[in-house]
N, C-alpha and C. Protein backbone atom coordinates (compact mmCIF):
# COMPACT_ATOMS: atom_id res chain seq x y z
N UNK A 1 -6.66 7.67 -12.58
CA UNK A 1 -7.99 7.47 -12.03
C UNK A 1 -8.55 8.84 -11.65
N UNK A 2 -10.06 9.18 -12.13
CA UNK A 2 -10.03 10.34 -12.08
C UNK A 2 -11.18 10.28 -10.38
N UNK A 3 -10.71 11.36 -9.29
CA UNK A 3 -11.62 11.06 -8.19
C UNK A 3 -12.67 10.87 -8.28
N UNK A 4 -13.51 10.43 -7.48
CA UNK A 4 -15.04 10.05 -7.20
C UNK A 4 -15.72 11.20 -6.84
N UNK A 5 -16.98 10.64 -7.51
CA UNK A 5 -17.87 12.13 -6.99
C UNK A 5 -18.15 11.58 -5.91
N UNK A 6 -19.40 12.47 -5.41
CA UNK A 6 -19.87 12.84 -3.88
C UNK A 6 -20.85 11.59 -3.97
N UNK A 7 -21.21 10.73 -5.24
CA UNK A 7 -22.33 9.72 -4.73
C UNK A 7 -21.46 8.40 -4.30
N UNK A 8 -22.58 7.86 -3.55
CA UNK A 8 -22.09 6.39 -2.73
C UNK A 8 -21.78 5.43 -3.72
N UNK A 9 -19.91 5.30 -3.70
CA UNK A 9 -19.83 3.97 -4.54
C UNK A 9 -20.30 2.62 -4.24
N UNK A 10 -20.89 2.46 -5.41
CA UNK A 10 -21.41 0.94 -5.10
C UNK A 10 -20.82 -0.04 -4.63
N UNK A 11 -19.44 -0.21 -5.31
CA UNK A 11 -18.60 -1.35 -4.92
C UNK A 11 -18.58 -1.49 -3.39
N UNK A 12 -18.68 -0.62 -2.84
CA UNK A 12 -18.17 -0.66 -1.32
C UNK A 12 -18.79 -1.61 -0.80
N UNK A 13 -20.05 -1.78 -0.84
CA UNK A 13 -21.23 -2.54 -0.53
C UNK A 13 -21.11 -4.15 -1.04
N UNK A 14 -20.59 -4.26 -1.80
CA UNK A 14 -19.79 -5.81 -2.23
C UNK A 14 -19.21 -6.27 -1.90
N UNK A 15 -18.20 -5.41 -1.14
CA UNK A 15 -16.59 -6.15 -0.54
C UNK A 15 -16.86 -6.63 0.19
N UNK A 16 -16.25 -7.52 0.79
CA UNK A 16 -16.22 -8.54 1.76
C UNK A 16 -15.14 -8.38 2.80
N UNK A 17 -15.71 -7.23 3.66
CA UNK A 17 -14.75 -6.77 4.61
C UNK A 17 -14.62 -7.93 5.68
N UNK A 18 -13.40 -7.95 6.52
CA UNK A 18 -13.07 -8.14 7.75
C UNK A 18 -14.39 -8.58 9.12
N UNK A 19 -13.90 -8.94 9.97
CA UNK A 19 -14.82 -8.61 10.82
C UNK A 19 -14.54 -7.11 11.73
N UNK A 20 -13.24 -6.69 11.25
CA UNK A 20 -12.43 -5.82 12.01
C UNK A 20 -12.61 -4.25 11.01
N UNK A 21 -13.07 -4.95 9.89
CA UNK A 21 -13.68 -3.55 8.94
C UNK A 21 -12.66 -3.44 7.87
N UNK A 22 -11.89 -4.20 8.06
CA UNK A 22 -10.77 -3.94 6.81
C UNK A 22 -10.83 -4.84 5.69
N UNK A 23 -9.46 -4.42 4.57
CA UNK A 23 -10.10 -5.08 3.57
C UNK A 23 -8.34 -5.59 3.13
N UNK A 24 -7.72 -6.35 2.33
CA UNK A 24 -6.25 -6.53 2.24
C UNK A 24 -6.51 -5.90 0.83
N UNK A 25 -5.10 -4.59 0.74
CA UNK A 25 -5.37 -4.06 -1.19
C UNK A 25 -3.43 -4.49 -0.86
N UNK A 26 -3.52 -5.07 -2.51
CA UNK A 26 -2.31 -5.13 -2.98
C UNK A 26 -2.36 -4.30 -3.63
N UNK A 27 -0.92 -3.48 -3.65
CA UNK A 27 -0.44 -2.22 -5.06
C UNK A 27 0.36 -2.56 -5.69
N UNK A 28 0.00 -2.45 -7.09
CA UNK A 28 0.87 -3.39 -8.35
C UNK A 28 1.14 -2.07 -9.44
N UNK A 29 2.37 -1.77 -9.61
CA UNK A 29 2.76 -1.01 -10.46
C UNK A 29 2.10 -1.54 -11.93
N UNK A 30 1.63 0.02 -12.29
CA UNK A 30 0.43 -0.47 -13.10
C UNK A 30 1.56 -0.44 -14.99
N UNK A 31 2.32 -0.27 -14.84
CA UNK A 31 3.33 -0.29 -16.15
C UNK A 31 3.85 -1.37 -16.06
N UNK A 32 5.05 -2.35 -14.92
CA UNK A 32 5.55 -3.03 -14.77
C UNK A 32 4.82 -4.54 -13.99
N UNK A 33 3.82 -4.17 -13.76
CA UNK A 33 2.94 -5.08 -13.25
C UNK A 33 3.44 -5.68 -11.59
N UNK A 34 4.75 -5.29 -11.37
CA UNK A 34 5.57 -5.81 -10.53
C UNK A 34 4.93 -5.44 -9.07
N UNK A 35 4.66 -6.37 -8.28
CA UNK A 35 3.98 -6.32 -6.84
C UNK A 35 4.81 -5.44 -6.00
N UNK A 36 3.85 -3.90 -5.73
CA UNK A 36 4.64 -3.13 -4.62
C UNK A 36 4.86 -3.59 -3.33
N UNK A 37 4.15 -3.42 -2.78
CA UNK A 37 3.47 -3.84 -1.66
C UNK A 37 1.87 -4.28 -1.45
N UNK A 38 1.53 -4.58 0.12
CA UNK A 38 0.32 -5.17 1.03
C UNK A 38 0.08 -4.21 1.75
N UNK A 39 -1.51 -4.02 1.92
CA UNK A 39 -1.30 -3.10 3.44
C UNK A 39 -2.71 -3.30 3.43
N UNK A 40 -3.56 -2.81 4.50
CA UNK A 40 -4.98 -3.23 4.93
C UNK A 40 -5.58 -1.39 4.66
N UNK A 41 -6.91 -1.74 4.20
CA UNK A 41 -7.73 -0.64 3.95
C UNK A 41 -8.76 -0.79 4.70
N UNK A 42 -9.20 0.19 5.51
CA UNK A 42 -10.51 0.56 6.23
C UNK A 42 -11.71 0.88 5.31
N UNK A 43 -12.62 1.37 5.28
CA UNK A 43 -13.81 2.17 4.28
C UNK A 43 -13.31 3.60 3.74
N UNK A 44 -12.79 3.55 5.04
CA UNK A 44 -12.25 5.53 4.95
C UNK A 44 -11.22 5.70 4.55
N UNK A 45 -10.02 4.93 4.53
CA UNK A 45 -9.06 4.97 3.50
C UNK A 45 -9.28 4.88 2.36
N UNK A 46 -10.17 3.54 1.79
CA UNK A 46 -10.75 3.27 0.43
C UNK A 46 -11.64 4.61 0.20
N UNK A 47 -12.30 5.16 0.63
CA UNK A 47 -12.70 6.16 0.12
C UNK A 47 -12.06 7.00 -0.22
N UNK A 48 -10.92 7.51 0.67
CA UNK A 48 -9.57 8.90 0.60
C UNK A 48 -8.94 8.30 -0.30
N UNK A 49 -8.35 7.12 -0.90
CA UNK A 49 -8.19 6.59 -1.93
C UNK A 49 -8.35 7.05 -3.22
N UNK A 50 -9.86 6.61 -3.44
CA UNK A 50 -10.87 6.63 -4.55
C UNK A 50 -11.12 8.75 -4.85
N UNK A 51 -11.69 9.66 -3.49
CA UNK A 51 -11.48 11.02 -3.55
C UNK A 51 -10.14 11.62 -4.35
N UNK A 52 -8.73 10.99 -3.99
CA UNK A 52 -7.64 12.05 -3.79
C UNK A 52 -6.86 11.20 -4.64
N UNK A 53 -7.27 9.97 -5.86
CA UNK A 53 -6.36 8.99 -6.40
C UNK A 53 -4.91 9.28 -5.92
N UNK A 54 -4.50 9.41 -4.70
CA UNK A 54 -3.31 8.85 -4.10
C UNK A 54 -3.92 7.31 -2.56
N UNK A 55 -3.06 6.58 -2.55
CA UNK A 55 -3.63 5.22 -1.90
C UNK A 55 -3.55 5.62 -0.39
N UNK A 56 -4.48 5.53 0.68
CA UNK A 56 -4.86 5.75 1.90
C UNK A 56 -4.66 4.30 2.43
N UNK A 57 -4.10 4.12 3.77
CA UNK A 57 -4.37 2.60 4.14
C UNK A 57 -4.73 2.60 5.51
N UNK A 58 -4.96 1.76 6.16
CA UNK A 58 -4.99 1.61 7.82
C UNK A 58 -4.18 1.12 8.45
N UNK A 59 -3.83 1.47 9.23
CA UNK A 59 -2.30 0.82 10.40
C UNK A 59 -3.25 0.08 11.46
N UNK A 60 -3.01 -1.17 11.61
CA UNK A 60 -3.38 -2.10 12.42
C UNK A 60 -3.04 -1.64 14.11
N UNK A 61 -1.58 -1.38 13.45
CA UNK A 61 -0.77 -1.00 14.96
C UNK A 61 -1.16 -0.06 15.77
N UNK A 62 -1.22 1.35 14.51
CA UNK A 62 -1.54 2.82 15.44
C UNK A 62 -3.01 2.96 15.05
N UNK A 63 -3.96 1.54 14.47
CA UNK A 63 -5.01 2.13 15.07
C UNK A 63 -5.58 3.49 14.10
N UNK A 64 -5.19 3.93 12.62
CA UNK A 64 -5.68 4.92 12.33
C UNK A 64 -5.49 5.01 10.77
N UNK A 65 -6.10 5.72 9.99
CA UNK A 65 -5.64 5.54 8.86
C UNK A 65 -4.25 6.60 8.57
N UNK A 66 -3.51 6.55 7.48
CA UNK A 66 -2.40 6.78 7.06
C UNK A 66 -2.38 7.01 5.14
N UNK A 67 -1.82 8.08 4.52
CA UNK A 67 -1.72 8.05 3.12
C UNK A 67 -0.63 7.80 2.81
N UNK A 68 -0.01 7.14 1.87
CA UNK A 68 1.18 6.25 1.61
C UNK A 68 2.17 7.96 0.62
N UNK A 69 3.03 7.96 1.53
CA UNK A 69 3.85 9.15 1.44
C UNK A 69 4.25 10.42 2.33
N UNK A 70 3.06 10.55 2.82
CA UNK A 70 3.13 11.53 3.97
C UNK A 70 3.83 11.57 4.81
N UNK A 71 4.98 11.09 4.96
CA UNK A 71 6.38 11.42 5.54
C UNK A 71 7.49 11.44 4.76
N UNK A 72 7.50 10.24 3.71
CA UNK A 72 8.57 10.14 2.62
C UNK A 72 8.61 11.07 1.58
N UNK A 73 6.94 11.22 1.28
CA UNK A 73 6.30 11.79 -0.20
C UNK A 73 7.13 11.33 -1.34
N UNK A 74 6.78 9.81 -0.89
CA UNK A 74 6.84 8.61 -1.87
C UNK A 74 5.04 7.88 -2.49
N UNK A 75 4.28 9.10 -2.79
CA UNK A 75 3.47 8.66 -2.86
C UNK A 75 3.08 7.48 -4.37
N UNK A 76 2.24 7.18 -4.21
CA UNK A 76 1.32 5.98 -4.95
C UNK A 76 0.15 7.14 -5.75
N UNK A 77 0.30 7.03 -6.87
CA UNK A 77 -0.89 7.64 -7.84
C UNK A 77 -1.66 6.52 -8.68
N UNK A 78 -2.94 6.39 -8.23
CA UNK A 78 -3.96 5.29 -8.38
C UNK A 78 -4.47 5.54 -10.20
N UNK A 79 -4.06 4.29 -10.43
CA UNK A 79 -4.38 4.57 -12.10
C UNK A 79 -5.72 3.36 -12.27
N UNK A 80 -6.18 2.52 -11.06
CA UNK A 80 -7.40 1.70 -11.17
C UNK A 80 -7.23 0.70 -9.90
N UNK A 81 -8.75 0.36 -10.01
CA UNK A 81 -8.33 -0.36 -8.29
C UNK A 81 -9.38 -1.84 -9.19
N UNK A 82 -9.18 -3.13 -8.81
CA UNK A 82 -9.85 -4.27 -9.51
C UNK A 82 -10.25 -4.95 -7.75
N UNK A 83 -11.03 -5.43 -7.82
CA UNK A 83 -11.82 -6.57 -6.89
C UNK A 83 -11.69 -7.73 -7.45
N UNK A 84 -11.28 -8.80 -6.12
CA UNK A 84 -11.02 -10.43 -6.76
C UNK A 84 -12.49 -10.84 -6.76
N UNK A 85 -12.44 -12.18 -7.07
CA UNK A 85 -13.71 -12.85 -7.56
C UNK A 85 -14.27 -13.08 -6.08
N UNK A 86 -13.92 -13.10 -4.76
CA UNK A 86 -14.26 -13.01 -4.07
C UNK A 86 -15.05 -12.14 -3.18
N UNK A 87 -14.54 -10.81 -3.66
CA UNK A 87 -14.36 -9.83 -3.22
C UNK A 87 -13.81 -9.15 -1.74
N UNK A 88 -13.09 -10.20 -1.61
CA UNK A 88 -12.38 -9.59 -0.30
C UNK A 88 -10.95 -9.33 -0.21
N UNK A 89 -10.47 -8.90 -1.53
CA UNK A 89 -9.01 -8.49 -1.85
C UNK A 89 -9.68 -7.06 -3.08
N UNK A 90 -8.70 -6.21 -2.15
CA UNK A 90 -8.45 -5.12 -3.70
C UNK A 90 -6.86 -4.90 -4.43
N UNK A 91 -6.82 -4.66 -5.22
CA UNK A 91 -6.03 -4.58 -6.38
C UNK A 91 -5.75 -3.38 -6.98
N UNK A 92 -4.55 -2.28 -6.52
CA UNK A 92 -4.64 -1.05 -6.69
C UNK A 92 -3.22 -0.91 -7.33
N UNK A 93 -3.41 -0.95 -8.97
CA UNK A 93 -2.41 -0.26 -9.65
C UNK A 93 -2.16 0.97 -9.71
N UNK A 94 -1.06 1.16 -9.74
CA UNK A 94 -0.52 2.96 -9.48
C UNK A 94 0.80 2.95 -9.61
N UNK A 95 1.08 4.39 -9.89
CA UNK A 95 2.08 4.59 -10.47
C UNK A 95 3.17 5.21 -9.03
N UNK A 96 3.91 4.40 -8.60
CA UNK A 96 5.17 4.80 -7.41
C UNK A 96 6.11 5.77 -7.46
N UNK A 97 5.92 7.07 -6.95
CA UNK A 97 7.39 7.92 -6.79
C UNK A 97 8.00 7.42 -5.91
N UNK A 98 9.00 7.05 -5.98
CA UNK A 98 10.16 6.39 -5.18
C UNK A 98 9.77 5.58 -4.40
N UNK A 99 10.28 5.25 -3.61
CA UNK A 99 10.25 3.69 -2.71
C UNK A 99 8.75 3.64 -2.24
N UNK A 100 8.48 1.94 -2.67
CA UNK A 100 7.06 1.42 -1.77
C UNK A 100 7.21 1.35 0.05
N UNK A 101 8.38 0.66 -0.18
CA UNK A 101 8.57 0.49 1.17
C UNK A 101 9.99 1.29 2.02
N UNK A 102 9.35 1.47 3.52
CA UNK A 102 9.92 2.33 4.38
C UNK A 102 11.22 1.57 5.05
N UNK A 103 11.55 0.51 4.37
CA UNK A 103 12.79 0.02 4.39
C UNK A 103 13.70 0.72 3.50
N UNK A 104 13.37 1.55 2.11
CA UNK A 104 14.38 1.66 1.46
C UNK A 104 14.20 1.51 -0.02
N UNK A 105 13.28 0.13 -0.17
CA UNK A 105 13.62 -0.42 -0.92
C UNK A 105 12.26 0.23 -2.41
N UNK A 106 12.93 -0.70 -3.03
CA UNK A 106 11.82 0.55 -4.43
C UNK A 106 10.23 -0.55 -4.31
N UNK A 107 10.29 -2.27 -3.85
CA UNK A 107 9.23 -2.31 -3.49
C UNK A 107 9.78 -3.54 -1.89
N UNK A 108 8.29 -3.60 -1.07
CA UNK A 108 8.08 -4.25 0.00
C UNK A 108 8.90 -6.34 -0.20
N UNK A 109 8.80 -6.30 -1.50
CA UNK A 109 8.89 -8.00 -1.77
C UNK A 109 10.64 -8.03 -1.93
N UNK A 110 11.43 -7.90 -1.35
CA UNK A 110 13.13 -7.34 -1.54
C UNK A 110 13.92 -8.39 -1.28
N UNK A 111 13.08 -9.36 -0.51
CA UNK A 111 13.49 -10.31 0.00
C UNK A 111 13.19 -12.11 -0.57
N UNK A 112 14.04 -12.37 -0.95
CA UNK A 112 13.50 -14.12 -1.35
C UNK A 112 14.31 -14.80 -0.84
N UNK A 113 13.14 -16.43 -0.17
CA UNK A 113 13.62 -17.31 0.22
C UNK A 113 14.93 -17.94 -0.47
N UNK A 114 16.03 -18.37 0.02
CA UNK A 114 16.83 -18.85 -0.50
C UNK A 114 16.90 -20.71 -0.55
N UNK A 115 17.40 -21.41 -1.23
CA UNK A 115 17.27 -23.27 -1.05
C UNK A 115 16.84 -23.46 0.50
N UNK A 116 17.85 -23.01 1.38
CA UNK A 116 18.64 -23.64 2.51
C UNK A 116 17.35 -22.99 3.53
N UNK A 117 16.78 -21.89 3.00
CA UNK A 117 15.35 -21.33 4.00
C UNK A 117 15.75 -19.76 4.38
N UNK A 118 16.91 -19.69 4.41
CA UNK A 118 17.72 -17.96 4.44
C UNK A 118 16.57 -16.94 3.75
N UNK A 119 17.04 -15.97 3.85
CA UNK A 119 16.53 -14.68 3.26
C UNK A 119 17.60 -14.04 2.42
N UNK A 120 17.33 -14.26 1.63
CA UNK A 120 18.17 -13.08 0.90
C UNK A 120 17.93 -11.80 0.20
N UNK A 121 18.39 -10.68 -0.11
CA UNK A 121 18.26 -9.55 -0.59
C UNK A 121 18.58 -9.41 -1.62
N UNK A 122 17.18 -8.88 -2.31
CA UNK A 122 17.65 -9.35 -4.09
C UNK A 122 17.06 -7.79 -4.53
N UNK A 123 15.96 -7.27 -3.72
CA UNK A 123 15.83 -5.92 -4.52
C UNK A 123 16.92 -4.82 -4.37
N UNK A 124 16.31 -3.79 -4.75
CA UNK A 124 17.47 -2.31 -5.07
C UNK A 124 16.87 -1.48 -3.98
N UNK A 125 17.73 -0.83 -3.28
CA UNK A 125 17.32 0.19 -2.41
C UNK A 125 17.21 1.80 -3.22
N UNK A 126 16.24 2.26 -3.27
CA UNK A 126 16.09 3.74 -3.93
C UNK A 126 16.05 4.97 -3.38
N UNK A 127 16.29 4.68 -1.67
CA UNK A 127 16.31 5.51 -0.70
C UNK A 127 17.12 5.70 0.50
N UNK A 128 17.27 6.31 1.19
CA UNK A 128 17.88 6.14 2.78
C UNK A 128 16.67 6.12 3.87
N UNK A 129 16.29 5.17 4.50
CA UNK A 129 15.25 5.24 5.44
C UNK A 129 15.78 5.95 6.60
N UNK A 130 17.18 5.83 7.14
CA UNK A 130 17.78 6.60 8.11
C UNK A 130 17.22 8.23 7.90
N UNK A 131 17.72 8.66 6.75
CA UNK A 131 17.86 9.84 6.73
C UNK A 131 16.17 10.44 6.39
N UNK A 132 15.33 9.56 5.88
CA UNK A 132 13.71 10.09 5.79
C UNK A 132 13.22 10.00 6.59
N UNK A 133 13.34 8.87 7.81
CA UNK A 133 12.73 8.59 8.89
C UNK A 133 13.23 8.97 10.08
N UNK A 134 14.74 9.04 10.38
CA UNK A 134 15.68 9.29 11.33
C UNK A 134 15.24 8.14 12.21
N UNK A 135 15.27 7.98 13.58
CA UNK A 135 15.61 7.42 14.64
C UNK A 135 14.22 5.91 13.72
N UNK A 136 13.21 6.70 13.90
CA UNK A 136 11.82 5.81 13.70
C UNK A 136 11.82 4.51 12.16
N UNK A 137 12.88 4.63 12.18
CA UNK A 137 13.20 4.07 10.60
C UNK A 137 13.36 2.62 10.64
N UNK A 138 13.86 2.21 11.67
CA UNK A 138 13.68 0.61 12.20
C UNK A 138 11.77 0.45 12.32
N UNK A 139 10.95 1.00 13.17
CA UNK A 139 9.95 0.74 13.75
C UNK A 139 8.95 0.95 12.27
N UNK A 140 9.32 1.31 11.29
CA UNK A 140 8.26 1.69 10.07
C UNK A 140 7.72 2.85 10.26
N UNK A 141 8.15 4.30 9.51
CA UNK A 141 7.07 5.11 9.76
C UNK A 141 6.16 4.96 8.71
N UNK A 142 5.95 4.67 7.63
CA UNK A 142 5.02 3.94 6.70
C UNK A 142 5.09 2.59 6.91
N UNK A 143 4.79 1.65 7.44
CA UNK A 143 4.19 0.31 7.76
C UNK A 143 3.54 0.01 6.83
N UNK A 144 3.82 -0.88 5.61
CA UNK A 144 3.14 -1.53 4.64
C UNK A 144 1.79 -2.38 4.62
N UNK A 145 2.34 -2.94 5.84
CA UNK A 145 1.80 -4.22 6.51
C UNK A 145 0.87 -4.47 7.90
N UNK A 146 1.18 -3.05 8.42
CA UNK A 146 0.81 -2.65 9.79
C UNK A 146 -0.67 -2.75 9.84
């Protein structure tokens, strides 16, 4: 995806934000199609997004935006972003250096229900979150979901 110029994208003006200003983008590995992760976008992430084709998101929790790597530099390189028919979901294929998620794992979905209602662990871990995150590695320092 090649960045955006300096004029006002149109799309922005379509979406069907939040009342809270956000927007839900799924990131779908754009070769394997396979669902990275969820995470919520502000305007200003979607824009730092769309500027710097690496994926920007908003943390619910801390309240601020965040670029997906900037601690791991596991970043996300944006190869196209799609709008649902609704327009209140975005759709951001890209290409993943190492793990989506700050668990470890190569993506956020690692986990499937089992018969009985369990969880089980079915993805591959591609990382050490201990050792990228140290202490903060339980609490998410990339928060997918946050």
């Amino acid at each position: 995806m090649t960045p955006a110029t300096s004029q006002e994208p149109e799309f922005l003006k379509a979406l069907a934000w939040s009342p809270e200003g956000l927007i839900p983008a799924i990131v779908q590995d754009v070769e394997t199609n396979e669902v990275l992760m969820m995470a919520w976008m502000d305007e200003s992430a979607l824009r730092k997004t769309l500027e710097t084709g690496q994926t920007h998101f908003y943390s619910r929790s801390r309240r601020k935006s965040w670029r997906k790597g900037e601690t791991s530099g596991h970043v996300q390189i944006v190869d196209s972003i799609f709008v649902d028919c609704d327009a209140d979901v975005v759709l951001v294929k890209a290409r993943q250096l190492g793990g989506a998620c700050h668990e470890g794992y190569h993506n956020c979905f690692f986990r499937r229900v089992d018969r009985e209602g369990g969880l089980e662990v079915v993805g591959r871990l591609v990382f050490d979150s201990q050792t990228v995150y140290g202490a903060s590695a339980a609490e998410g320092s990339e928060p997918s979901s946050a």
